[in-house]
C-alpha atoms as a PDB file:
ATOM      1  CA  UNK A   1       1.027  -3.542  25.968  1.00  0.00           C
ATOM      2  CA  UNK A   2       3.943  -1.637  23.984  1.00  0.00           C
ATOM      3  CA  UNK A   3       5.555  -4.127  21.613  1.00  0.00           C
ATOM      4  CA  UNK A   4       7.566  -1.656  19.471  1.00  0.00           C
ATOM      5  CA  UNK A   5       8.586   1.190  21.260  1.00  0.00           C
ATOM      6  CA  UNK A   6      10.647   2.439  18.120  1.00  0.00           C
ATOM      7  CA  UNK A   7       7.100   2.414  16.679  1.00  0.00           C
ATOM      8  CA  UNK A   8       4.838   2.973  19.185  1.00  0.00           C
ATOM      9  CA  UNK A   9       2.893   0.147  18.262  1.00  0.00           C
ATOM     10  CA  UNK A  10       0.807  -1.820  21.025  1.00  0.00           C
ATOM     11  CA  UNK A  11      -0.115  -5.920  20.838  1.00  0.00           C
ATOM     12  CA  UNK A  12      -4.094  -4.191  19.763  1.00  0.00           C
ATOM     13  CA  UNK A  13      -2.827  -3.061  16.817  1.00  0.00           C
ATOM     14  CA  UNK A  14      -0.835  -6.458  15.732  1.00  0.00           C
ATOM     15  CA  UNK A  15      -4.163  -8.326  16.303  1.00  0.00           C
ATOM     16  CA  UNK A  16      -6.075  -5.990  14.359  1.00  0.00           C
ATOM     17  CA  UNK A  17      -3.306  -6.081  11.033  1.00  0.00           C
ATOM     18  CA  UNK A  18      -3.286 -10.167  11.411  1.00  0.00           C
ATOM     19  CA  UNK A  19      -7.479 -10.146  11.761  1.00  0.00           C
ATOM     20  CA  UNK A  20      -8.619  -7.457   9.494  1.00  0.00           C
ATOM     21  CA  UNK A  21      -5.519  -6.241   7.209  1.00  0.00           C
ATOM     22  CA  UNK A  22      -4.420 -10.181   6.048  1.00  0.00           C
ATOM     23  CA  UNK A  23      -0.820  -9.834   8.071  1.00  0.00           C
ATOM     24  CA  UNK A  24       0.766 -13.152   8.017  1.00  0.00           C
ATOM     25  CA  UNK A  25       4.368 -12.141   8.866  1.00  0.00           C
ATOM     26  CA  UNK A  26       6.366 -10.197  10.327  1.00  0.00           C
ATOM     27  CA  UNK A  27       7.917  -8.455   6.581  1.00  0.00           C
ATOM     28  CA  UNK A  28       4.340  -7.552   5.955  1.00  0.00           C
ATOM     29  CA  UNK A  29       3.991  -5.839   9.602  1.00  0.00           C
ATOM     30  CA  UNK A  30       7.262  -3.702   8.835  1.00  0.00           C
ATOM     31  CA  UNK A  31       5.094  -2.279   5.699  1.00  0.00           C
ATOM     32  CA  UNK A  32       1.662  -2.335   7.553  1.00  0.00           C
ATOM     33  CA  UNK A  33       2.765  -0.894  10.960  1.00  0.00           C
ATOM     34  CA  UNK A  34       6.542  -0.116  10.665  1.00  0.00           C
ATOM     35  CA  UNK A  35       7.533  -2.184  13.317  1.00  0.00           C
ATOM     36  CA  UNK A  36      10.717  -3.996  13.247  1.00  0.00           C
ATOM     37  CA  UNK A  37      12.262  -1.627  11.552  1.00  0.00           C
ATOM     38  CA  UNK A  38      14.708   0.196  13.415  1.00  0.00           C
ATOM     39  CA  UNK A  39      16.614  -1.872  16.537  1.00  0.00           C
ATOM     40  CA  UNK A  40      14.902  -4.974  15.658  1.00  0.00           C
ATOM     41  CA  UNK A  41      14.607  -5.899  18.795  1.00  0.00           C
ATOM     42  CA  UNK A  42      10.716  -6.641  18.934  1.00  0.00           C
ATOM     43  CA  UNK A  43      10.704  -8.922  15.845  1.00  0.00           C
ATOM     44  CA  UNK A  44      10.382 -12.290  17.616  1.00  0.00           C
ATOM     45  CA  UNK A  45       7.672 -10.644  20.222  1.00  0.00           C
ATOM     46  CA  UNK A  46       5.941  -9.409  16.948  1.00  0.00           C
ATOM     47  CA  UNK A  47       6.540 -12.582  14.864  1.00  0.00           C
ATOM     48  CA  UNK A  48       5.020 -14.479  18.348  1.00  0.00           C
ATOM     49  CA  UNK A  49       1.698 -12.429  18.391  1.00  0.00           C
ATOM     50  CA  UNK A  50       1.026 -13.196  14.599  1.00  0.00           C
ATOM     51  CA  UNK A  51       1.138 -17.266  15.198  1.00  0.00           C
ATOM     52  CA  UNK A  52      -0.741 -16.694  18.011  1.00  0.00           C
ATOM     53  CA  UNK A  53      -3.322 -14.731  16.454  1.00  0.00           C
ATOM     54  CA  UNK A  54      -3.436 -17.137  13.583  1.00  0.00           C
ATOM     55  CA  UNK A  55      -3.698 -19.948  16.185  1.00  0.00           C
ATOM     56  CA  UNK A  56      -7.131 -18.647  17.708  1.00  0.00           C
ATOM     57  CA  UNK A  57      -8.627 -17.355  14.091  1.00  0.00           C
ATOM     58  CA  UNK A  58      -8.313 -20.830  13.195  1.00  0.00           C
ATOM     59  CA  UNK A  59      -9.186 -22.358  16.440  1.00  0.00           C
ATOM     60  CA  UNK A  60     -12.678 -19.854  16.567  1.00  0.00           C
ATOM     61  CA  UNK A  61     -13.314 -21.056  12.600  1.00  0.00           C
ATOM     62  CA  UNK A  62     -13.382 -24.346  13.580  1.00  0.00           C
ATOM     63  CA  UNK A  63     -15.330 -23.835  16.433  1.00  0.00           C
ATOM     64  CA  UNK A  64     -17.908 -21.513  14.715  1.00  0.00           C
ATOM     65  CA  UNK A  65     -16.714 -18.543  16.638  1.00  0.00           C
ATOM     66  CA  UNK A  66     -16.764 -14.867  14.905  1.00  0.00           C
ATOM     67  CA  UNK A  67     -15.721 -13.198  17.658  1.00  0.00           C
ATOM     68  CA  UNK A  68     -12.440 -11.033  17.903  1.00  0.00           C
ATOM     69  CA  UNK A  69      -9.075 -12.815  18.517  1.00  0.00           C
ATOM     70  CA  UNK A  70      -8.524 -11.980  22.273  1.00  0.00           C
ATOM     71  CA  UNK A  71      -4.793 -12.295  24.039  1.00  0.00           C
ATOM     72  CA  UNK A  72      -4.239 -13.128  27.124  1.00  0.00           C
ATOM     73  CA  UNK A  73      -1.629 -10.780  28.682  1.00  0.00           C
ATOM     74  CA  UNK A  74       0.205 -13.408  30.608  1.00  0.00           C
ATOM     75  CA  UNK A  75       0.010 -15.854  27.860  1.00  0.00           C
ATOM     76  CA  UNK A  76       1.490 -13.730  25.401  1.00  0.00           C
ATOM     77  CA  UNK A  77       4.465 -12.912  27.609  1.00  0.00           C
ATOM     78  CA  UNK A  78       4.899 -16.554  28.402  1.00  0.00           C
ATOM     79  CA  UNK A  79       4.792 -17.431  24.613  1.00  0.00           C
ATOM     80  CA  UNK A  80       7.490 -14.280  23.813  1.00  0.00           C
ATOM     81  CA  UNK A  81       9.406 -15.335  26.505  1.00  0.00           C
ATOM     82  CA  UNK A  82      10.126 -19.143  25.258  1.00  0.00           C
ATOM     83  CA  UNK A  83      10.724 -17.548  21.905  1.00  0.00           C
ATOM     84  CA  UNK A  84      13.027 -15.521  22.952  1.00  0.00           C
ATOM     85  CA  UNK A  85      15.117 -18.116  25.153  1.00  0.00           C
ATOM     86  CA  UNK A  86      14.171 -20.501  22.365  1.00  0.00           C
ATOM     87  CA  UNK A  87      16.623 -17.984  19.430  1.00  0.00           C
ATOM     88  CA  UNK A  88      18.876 -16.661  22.690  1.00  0.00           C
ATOM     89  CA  UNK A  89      19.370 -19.231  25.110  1.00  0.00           C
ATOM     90  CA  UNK A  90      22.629 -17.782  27.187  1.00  0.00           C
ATOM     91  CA  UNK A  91      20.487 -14.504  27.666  1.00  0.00           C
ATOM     92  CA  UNK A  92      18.688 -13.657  30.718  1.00  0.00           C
ATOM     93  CA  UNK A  93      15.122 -12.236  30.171  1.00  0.00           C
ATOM     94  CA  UNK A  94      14.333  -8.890  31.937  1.00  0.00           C
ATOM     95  CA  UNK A  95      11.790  -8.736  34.576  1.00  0.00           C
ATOM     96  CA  UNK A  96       8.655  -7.245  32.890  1.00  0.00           C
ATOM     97  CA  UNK A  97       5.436  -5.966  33.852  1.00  0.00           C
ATOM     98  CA  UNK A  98       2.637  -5.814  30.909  1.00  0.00           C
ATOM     99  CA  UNK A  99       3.544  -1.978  30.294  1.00  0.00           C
ATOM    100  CA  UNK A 100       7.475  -2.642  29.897  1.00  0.00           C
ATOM    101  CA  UNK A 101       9.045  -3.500  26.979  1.00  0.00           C
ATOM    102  CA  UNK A 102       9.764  -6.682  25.401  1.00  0.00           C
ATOM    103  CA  UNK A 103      13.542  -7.005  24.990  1.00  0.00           C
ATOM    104  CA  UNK A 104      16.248  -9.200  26.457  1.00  0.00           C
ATOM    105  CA  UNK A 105      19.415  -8.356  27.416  1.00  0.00           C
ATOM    106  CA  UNK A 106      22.874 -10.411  27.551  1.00  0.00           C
ATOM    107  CA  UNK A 107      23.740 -10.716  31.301  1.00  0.00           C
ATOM    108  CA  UNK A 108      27.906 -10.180  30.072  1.00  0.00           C
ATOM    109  CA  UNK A 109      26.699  -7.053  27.941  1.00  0.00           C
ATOM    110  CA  UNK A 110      24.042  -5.649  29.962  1.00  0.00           C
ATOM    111  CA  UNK A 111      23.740  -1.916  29.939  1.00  0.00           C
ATOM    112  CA  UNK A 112      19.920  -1.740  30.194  1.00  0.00           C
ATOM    113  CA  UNK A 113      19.998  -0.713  34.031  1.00  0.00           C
ATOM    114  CA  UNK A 114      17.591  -3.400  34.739  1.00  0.00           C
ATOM    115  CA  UNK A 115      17.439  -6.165  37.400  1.00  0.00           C
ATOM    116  CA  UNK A 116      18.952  -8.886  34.308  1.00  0.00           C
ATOM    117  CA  UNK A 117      21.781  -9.687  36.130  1.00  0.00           C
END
């Protein structure tokens, strides 16, 4: 799933940077993977995926696990989601299927097109 779509970058390659590259936040991702940089408007969906990577390295070290952090599609959404109303809380989220992007609109400023209103 498309997290930066300034960036192209996908939710794979923010697991990988947290698991294999040491990326702990979402400054170091701008450097590593250039997202956030331009609109900005993936940073908390970005700055999501690293806790919750972090989360399951540490859960899978304490359980003797050296497997590869795995994410949950539906998890992650639900996680960006509460982040998102969590910073924005008048904002509507917009409907999303796994290959949309993540963003959020203001339903009084809404120019997206999409169903947020």
């Amino acid at each position: 799933m498309f997290i930066c779509n300034c960036a192209a970058v996908g939710h794979a390659a923010i697991v990988k940077a947290v698991e294999q590259d040491g990326v702990r936040t979402v400054k170091q991702l701008q450097i590593k993977l250039n997202v956030a940089n331009q609109c900005k408007k993936c940073a908390i969906a970005a700055q999501v995926i690293i806790k919750l990577v972090l989360a399951a390295m540490a859960a899978n070290k304490k359980a003797g696990i050296k497997a590869p952090v795995q994410l949950h599609i539906d998890v992650m959404l639900q996680a960006i989601a509460a982040a998102e109303r969590a910073k924005r809380p008048n904002a509507r989220a917009i409907q999303r299927t796994p290959a949309a992007k993540i963003a959020i609109c203001d339903a009084d400023t809404c120019t997206c097109g999409n169903t947020c209103r």
